[in-house]
C-alpha atoms as a PDB file:
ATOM      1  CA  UNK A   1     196.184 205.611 349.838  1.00  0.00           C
ATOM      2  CA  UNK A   2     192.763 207.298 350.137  1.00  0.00           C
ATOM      3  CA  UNK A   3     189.116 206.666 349.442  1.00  0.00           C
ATOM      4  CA  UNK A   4     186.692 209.135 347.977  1.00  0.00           C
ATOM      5  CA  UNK A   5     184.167 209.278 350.103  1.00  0.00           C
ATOM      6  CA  UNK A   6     181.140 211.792 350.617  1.00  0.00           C
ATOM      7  CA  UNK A   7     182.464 214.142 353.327  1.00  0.00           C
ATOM      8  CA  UNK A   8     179.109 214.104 355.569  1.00  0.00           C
ATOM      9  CA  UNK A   9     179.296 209.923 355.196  1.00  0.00           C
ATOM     10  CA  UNK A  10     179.556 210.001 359.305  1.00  0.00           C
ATOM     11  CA  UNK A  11     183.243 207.214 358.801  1.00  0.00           C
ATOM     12  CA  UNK A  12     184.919 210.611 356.971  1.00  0.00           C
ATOM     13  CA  UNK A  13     184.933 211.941 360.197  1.00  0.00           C
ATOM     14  CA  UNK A  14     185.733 208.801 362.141  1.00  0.00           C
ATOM     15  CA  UNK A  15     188.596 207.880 359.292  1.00  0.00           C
ATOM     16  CA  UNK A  16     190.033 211.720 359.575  1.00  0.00           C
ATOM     17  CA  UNK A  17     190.678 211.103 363.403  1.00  0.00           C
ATOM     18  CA  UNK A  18     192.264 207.571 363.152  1.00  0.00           C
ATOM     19  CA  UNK A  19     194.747 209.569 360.581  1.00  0.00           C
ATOM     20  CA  UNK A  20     193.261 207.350 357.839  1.00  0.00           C
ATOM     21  CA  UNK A  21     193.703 209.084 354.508  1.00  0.00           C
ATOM     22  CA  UNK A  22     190.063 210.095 353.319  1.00  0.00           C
ATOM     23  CA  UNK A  23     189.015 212.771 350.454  1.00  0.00           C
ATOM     24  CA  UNK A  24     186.114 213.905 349.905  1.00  0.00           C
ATOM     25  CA  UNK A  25     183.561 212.835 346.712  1.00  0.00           C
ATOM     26  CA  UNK A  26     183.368 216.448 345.311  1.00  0.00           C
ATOM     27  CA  UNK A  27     187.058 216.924 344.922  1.00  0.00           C
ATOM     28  CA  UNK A  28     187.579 216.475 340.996  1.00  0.00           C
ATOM     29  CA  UNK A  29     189.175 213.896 339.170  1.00  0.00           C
ATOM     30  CA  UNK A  30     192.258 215.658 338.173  1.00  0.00           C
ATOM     31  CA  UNK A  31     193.304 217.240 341.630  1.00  0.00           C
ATOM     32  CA  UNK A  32     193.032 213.520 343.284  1.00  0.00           C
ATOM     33  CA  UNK A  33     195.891 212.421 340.376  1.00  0.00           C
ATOM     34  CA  UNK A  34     198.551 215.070 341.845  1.00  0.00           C
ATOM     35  CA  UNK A  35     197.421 214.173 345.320  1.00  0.00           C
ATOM     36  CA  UNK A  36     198.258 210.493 344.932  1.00  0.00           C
ATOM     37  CA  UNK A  37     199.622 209.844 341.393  1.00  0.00           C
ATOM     38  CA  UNK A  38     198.271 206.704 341.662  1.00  0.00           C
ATOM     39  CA  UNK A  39     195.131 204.394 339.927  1.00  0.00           C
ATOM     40  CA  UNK A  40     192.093 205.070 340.788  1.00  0.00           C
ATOM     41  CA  UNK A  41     189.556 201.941 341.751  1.00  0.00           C
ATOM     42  CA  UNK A  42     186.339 202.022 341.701  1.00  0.00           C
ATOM     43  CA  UNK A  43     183.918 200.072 344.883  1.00  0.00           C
ATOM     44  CA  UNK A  44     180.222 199.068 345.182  1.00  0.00           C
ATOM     45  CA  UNK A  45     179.635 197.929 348.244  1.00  0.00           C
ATOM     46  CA  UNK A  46     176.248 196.352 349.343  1.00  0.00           C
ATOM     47  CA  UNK A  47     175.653 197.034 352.774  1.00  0.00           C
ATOM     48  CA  UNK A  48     173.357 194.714 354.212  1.00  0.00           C
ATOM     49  CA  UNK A  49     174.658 194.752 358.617  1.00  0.00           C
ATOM     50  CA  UNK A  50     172.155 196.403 360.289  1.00  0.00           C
ATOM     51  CA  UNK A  51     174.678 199.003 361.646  1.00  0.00           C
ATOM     52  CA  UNK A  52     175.199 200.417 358.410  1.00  0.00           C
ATOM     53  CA  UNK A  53     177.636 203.265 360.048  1.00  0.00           C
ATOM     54  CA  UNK A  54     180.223 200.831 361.800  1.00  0.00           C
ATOM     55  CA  UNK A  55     179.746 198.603 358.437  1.00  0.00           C
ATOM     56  CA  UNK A  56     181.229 200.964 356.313  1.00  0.00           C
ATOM     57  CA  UNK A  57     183.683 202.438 358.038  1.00  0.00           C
ATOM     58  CA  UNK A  58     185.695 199.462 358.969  1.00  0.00           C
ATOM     59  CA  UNK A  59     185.193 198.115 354.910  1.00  0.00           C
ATOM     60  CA  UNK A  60     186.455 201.961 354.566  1.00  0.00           C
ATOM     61  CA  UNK A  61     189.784 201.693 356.748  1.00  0.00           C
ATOM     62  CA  UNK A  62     190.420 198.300 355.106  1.00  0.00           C
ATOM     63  CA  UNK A  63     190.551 199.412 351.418  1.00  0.00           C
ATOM     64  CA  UNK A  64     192.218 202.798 352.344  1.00  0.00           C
ATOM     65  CA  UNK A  65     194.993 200.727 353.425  1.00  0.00           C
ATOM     66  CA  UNK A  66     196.083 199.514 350.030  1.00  0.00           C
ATOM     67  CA  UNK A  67     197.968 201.189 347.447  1.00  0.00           C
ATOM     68  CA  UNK A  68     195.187 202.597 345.404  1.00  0.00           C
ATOM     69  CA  UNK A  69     193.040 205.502 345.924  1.00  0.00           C
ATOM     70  CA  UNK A  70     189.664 204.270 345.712  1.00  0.00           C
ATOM     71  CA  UNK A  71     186.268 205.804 345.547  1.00  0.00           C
ATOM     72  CA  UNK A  72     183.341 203.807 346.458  1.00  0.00           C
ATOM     73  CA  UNK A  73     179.256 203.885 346.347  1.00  0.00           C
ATOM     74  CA  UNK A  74     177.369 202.090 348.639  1.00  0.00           C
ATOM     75  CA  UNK A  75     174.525 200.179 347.699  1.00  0.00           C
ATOM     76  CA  UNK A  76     171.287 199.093 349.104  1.00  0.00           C
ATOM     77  CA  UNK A  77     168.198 196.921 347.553  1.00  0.00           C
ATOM     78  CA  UNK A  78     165.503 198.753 345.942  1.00  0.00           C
ATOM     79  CA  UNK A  79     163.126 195.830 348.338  1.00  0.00           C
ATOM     80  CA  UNK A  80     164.874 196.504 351.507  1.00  0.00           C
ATOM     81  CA  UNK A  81     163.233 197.936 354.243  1.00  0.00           C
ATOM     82  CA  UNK A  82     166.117 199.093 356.936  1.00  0.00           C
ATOM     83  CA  UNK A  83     164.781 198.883 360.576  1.00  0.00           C
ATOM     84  CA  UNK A  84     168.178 199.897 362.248  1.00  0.00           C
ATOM     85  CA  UNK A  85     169.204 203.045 360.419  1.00  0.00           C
ATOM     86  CA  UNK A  86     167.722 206.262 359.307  1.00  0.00           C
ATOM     87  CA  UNK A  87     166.007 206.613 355.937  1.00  0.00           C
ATOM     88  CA  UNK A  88     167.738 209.517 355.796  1.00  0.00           C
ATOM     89  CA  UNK A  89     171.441 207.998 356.099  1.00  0.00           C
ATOM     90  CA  UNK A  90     170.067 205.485 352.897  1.00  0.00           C
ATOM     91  CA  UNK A  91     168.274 208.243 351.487  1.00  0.00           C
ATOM     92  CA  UNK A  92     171.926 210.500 351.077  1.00  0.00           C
ATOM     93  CA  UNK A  93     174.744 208.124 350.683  1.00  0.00           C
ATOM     94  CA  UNK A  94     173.133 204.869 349.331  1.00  0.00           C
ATOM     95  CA  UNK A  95     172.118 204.014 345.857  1.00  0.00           C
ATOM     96  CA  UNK A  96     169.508 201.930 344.816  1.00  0.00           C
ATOM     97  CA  UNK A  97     170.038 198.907 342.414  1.00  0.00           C
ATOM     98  CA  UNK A  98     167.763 200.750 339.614  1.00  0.00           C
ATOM     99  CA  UNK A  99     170.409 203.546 339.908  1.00  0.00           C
ATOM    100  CA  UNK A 100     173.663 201.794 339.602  1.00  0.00           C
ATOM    101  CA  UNK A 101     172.810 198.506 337.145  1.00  0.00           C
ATOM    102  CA  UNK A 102     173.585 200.264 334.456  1.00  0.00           C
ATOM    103  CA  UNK A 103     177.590 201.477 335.728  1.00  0.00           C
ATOM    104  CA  UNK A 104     180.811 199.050 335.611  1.00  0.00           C
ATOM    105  CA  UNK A 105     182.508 198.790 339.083  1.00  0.00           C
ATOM    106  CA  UNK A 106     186.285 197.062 339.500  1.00  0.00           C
ATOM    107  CA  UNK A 107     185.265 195.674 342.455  1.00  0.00           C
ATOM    108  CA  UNK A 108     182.488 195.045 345.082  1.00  0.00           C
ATOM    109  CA  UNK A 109     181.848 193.882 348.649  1.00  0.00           C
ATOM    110  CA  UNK A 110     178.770 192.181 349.450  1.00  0.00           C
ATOM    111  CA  UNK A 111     178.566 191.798 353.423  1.00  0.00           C
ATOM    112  CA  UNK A 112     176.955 189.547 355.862  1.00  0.00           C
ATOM    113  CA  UNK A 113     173.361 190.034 357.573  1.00  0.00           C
ATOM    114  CA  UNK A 114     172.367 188.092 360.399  1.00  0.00           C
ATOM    115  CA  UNK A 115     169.639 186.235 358.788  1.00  0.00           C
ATOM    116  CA  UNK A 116     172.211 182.821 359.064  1.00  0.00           C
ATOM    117  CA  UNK A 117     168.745 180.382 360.283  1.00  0.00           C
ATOM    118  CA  UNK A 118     166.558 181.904 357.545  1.00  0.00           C
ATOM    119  CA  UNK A 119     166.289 179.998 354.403  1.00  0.00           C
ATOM    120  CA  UNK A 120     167.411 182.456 351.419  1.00  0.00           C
ATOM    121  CA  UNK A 121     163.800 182.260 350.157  1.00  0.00           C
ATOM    122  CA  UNK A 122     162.277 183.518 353.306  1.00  0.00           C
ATOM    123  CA  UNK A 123     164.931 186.933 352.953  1.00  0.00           C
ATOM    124  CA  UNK A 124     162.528 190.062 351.551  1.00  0.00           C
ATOM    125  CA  UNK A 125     165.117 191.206 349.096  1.00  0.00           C
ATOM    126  CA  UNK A 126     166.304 187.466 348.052  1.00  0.00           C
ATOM    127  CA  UNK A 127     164.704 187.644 344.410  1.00  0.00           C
ATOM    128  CA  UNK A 128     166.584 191.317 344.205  1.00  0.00           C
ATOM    129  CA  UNK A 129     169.837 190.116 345.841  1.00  0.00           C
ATOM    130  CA  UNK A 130     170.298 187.280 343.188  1.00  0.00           C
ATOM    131  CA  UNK A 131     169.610 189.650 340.687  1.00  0.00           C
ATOM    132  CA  UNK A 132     172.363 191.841 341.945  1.00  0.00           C
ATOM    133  CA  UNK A 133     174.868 189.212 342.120  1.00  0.00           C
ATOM    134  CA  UNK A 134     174.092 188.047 338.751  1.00  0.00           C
ATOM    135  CA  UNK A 135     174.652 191.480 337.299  1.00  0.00           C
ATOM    136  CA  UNK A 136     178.189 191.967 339.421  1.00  0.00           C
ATOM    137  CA  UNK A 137     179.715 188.560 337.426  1.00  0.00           C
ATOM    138  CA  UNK A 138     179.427 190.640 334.523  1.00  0.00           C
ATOM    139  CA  UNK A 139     179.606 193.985 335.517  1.00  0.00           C
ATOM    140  CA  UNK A 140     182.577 194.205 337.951  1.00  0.00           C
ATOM    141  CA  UNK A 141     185.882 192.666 337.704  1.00  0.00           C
ATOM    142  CA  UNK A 142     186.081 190.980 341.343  1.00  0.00           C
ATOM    143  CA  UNK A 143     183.661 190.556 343.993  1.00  0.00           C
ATOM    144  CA  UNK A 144     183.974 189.911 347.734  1.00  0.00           C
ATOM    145  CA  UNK A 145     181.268 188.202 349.381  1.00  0.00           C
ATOM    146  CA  UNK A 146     181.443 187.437 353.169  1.00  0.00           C
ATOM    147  CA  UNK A 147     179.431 186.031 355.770  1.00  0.00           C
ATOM    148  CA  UNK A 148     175.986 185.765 354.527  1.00  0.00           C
ATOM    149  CA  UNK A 149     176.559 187.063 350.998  1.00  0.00           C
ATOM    150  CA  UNK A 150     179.269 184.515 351.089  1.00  0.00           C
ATOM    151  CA  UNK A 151     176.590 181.417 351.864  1.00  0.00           C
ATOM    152  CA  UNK A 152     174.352 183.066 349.402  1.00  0.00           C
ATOM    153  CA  UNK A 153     176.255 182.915 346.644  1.00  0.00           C
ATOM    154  CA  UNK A 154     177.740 179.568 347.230  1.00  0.00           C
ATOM    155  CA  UNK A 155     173.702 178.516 347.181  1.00  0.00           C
ATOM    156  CA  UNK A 156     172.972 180.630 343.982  1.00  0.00           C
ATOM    157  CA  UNK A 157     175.548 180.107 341.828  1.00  0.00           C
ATOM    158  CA  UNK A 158     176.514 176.904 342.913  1.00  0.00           C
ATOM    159  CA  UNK A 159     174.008 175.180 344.635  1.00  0.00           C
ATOM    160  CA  UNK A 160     175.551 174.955 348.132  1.00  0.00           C
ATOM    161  CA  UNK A 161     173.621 174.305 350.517  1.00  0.00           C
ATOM    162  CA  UNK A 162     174.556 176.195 354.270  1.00  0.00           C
ATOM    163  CA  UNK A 163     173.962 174.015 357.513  1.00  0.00           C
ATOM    164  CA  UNK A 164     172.817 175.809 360.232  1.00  0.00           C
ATOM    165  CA  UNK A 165     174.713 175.417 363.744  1.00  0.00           C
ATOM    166  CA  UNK A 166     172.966 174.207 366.875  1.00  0.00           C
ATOM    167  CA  UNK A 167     175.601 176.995 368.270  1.00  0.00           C
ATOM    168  CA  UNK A 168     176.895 180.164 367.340  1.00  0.00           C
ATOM    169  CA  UNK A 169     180.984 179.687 366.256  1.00  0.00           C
ATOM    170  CA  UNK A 170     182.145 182.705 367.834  1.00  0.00           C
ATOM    171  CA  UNK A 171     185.753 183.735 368.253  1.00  0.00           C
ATOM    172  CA  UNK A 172     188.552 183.795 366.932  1.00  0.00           C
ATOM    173  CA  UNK A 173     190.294 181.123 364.837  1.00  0.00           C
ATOM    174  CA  UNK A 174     194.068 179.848 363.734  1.00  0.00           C
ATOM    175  CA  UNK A 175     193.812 179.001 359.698  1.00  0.00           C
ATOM    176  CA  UNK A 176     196.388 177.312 357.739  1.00  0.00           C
ATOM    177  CA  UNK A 177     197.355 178.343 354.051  1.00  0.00           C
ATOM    178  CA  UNK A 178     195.981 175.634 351.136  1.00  0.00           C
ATOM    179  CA  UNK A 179     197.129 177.214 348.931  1.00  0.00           C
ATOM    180  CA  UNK A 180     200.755 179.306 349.413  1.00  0.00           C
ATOM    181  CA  UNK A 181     201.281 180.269 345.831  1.00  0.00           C
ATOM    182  CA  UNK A 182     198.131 182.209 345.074  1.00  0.00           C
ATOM    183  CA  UNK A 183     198.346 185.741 345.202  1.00  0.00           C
ATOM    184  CA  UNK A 184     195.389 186.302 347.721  1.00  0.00           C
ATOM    185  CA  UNK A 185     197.504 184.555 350.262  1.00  0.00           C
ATOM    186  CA  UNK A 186     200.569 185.754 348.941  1.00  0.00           C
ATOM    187  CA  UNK A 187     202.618 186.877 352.510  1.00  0.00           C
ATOM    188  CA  UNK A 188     200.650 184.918 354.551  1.00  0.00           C
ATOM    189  CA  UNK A 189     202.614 182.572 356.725  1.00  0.00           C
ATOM    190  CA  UNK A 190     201.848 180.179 359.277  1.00  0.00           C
ATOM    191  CA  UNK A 191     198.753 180.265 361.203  1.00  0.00           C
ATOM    192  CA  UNK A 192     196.210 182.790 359.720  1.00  0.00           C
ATOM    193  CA  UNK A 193     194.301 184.471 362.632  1.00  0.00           C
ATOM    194  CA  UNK A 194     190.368 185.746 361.608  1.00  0.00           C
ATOM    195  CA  UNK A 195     187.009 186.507 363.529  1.00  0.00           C
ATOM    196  CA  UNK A 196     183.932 184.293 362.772  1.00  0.00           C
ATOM    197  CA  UNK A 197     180.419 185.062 364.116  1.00  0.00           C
ATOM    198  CA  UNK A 198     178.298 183.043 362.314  1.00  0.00           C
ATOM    199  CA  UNK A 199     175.184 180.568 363.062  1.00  0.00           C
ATOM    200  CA  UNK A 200     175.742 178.483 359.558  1.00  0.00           C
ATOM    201  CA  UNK A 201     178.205 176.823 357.923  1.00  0.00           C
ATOM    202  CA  UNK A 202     179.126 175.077 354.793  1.00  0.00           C
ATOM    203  CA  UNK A 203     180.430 171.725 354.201  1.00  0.00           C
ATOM    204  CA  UNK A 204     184.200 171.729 352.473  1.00  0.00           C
ATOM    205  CA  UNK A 205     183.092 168.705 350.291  1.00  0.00           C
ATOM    206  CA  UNK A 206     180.359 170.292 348.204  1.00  0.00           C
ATOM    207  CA  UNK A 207     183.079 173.338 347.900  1.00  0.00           C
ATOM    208  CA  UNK A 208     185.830 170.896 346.324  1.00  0.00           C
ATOM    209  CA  UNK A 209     182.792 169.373 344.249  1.00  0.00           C
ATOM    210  CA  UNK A 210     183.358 172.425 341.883  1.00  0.00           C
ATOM    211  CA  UNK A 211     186.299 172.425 340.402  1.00  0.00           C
ATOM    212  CA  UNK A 212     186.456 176.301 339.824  1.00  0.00           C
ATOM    213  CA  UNK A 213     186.956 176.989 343.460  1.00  0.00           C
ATOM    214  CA  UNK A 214     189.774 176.360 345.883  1.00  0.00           C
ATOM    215  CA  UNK A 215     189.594 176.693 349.592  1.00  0.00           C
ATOM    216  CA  UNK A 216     192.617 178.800 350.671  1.00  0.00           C
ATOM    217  CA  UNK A 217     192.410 179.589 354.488  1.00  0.00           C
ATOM    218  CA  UNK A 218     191.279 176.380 356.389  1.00  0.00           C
ATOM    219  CA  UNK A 219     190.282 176.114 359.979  1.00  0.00           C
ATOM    220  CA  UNK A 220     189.413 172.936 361.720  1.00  0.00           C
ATOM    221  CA  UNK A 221     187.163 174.380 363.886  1.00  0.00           C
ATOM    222  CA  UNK A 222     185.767 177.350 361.544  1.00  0.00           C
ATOM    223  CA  UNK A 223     185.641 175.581 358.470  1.00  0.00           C
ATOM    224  CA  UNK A 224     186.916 177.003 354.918  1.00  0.00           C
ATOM    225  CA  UNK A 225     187.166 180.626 355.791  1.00  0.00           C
ATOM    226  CA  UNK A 226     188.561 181.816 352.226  1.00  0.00           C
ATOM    227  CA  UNK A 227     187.491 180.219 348.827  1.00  0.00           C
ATOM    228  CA  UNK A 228     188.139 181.809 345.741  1.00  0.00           C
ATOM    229  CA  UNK A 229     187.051 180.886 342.241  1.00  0.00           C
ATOM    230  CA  UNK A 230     190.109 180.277 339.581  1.00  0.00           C
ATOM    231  CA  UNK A 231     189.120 183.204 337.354  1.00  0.00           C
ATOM    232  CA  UNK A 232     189.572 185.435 340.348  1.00  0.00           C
ATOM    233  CA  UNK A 233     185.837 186.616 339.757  1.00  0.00           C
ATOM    234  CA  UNK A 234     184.430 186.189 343.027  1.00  0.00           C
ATOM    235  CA  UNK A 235     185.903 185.249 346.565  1.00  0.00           C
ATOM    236  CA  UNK A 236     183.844 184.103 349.234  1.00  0.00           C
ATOM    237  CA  UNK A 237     185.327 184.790 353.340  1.00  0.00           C
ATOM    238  CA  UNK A 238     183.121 182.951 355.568  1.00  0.00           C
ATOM    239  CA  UNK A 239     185.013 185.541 358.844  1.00  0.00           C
ATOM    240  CA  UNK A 240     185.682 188.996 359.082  1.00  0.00           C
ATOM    241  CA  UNK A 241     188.724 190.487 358.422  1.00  0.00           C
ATOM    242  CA  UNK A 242     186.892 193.843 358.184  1.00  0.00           C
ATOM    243  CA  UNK A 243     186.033 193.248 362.099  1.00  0.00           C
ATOM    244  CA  UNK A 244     187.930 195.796 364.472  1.00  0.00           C
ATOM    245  CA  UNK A 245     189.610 194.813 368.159  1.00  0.00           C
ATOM    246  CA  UNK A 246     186.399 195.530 369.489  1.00  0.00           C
ATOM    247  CA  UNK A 247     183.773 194.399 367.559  1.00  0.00           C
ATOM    248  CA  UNK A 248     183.443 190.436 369.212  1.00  0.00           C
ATOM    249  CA  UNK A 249     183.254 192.084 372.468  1.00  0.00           C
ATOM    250  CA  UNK A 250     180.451 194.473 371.452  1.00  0.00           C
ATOM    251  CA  UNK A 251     178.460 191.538 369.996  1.00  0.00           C
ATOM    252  CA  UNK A 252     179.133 189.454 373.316  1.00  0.00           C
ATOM    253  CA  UNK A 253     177.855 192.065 375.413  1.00  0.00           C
ATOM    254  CA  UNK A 254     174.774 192.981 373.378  1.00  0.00           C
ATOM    255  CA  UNK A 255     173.498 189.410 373.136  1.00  0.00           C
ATOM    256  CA  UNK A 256     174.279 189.017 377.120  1.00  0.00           C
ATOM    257  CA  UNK A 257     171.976 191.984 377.560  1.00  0.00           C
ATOM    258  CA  UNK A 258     168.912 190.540 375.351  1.00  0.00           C
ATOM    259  CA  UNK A 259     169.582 187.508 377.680  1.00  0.00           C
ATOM    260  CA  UNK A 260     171.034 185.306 374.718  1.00  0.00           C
ATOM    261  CA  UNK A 261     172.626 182.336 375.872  1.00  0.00           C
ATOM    262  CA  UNK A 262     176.414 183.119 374.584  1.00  0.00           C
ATOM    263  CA  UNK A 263     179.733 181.759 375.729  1.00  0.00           C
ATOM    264  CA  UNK A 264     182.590 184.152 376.227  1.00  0.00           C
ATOM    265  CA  UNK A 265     183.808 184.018 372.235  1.00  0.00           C
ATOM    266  CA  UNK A 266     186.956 181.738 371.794  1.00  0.00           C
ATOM    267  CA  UNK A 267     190.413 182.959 371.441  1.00  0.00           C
ATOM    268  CA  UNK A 268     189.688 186.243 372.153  1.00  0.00           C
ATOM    269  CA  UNK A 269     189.862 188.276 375.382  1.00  0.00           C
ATOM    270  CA  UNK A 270     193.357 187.325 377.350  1.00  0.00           C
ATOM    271  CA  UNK A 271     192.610 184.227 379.530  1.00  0.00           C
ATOM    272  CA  UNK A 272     189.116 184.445 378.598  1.00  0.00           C
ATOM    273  CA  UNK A 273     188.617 187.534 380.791  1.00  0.00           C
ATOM    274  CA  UNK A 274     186.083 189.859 379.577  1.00  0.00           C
ATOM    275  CA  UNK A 275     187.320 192.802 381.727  1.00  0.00           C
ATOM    276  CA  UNK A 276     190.813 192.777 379.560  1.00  0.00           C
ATOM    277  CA  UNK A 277     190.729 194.357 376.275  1.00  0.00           C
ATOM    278  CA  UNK A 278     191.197 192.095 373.482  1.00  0.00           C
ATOM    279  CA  UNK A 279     193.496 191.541 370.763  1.00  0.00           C
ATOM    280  CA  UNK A 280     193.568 192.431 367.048  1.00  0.00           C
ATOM    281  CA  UNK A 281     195.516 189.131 365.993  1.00  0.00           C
ATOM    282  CA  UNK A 282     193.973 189.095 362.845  1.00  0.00           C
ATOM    283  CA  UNK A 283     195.024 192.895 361.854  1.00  0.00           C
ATOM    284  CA  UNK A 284     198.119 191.986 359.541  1.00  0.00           C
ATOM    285  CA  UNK A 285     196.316 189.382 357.767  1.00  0.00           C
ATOM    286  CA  UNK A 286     193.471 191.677 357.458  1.00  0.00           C
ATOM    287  CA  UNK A 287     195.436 193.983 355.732  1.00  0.00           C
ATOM    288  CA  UNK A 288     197.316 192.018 353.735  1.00  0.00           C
ATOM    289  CA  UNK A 289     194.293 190.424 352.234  1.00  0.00           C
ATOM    290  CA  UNK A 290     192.781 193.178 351.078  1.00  0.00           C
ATOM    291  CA  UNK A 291     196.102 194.600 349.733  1.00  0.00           C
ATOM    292  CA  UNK A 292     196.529 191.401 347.996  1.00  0.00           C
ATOM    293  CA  UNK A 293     192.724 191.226 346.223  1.00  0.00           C
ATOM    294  CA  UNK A 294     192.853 195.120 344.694  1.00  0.00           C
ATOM    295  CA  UNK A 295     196.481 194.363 343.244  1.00  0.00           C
ATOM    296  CA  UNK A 296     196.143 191.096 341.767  1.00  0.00           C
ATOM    297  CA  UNK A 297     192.661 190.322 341.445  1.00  0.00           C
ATOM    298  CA  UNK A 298     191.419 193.766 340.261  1.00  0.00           C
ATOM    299  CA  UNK A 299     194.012 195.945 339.342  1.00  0.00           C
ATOM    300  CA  UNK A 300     196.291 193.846 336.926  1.00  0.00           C
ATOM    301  CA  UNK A 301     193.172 192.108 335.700  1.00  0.00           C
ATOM    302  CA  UNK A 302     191.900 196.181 334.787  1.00  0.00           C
ATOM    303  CA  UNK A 303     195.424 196.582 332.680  1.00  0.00           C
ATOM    304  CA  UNK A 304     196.095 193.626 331.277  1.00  0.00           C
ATOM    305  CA  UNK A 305     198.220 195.028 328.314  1.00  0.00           C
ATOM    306  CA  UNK A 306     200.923 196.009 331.215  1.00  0.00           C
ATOM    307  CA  UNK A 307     201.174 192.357 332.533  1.00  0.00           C
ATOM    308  CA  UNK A 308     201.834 190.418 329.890  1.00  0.00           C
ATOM    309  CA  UNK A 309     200.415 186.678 329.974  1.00  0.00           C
ATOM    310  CA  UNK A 310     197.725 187.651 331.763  1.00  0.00           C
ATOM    311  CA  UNK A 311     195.065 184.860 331.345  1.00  0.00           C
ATOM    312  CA  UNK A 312     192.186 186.300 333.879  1.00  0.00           C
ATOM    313  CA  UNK A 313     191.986 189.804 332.586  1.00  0.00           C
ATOM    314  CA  UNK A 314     188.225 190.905 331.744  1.00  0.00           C
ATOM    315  CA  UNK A 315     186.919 193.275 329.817  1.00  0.00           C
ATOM    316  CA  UNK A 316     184.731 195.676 330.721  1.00  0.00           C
END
């Protein structure tokens, strides 16, 4: 189904020629009915990756993929001061907090940053970005935090604390199902295949410490890669199932040009060879993840009086 989009945002373009189904912002309410005949969502999505542009249009192709059309804002803190994309590109298709705090959203994504060795007092927008989060537990039905925002919120609501790596875990990463009759999992079989690229970590123990949250997708080298509070409120994906084939590669060959010290990331190019073009094991899962959050987490939780017995609907 599509996503409402504005139509100069530079992924309508990108979307269009990858035959993903995109409309554009200013078509009205009651032509985008008889184009899909189906639910409209509504997204806030938080931006915070420096490459705002390959950011949201790989969040884009992800939630265009479900069975909902979907129209989303993108959001940026009123205290952040971008260094890798142009005012201008904030300045026409982000909102700041101020201008959105006062809207309901059905759901939001909150994405990583590559501030993983910073303590969450030393970020310039921390005081904001709590603020934010605070306001999305009661002002959208489900939110998505990964990475980063996924560490921060374990540490703000919860109190967990991240552990920084002496190396980067970089690759990609067999899970196994905890838990195979929640719906977030629901289809998922086997081993779970997802990205990580991450210099922090958190420790499965203080996770299980709170009984409103269940670990889901386990890796025993990544970690807990999907926990998910029982309410169905907030999730928290320490990978990226938003990443495309490429993006590892991209980050493997930027860091090798700033002379990082990086191994080749694990799992990933056939026989470790960087010259052969990778794999996108994690694509079906991917999809089916996100599929499986705007159906049962947001969607029958928005119309409760159609499922009866409904215990996590919330009003908004």
């Amino acid at each position: 189904m599509p996503v409402k989009i504005h139509s100069d945002l530079p992924a309508y373009d990108l979307l269009r020629e990858e035959n993903v189904s995109v409309i554009p912002r200013e078509t009205r309410m009651a032509d985008m009915q008889r184009i899909t005949e189906m639910p409209e969502l509504n997204f806030l999505v938080l931006n915070l990756m420096p490459n705002k542009i390959i950011t949201e249009t790989q969040i884009l192709r992800l939630l265009a993929g479900t069975s909902f059309q979907v129209e989303v804002d993108f959001l940026f803190p009123d205290s952040y001061e971008p260094e890798n994309v142009e005012k201008e590109h904030l300045e026409r298709f982000y909102s700041s907090f101020s201008e959105v705090k006062h809207k309901n959203y059905d759901g939001m994504i909150v994405t990583g940053a590559p501030i993983e060795t910073l303590s969450f007092e030393e970020v310039d927008y921390w005081q904001e970005f709590t603020e934010i989060i605070d306001w999305s537990f009661q002002n959208v039905i489900s939110t998505l935090f990964i990475c980063w925002g996924a560490f921060a919120a374990f540490y703000h609501h919860y109190g967990i604390e991240k552990q920084v790596l002496e190396e980067k875990l970089f690759g990609v990463y067999p899970h196994e199902v905890r838990g195979p009759g929640r719906d977030i999992v629901r289809g998922f079989s086997g081993e779970v295949m997802a990205p990580h690229s991450r210099y922090a970590r958190v420790d499965e123990e203080d996770i299980k410490a709170h009984k409103e949250l269940e670990i889901l997708l386990h890796s025993q080298k990544a970690g807990a890669h999907l926990t998910a509070r029982h309410d169905r409120r907030q999730i928290f994906q320490t990978g990226h199932f938003e990443y495309d084939a490429g993006t590892l590669k991209q980050e493997f060959e930027r860091d090798r040009r700033k002379k990082i010290d990086i191994d080749i990331p694990e799992n990933y190019f056939p026989e470790d060879d960087p010259g052969r073009e990778p794999q996108m094991s994690w694509r079906k899962p991917g999809q089916q993840f996100y599929r499986n959050w705007l159906y049962h987490y947001i969607y029958i939780q928005k119309t409760p009086s159609k499922h009866a017995g409904n215990v996590f609907a919330v009003k908004k």
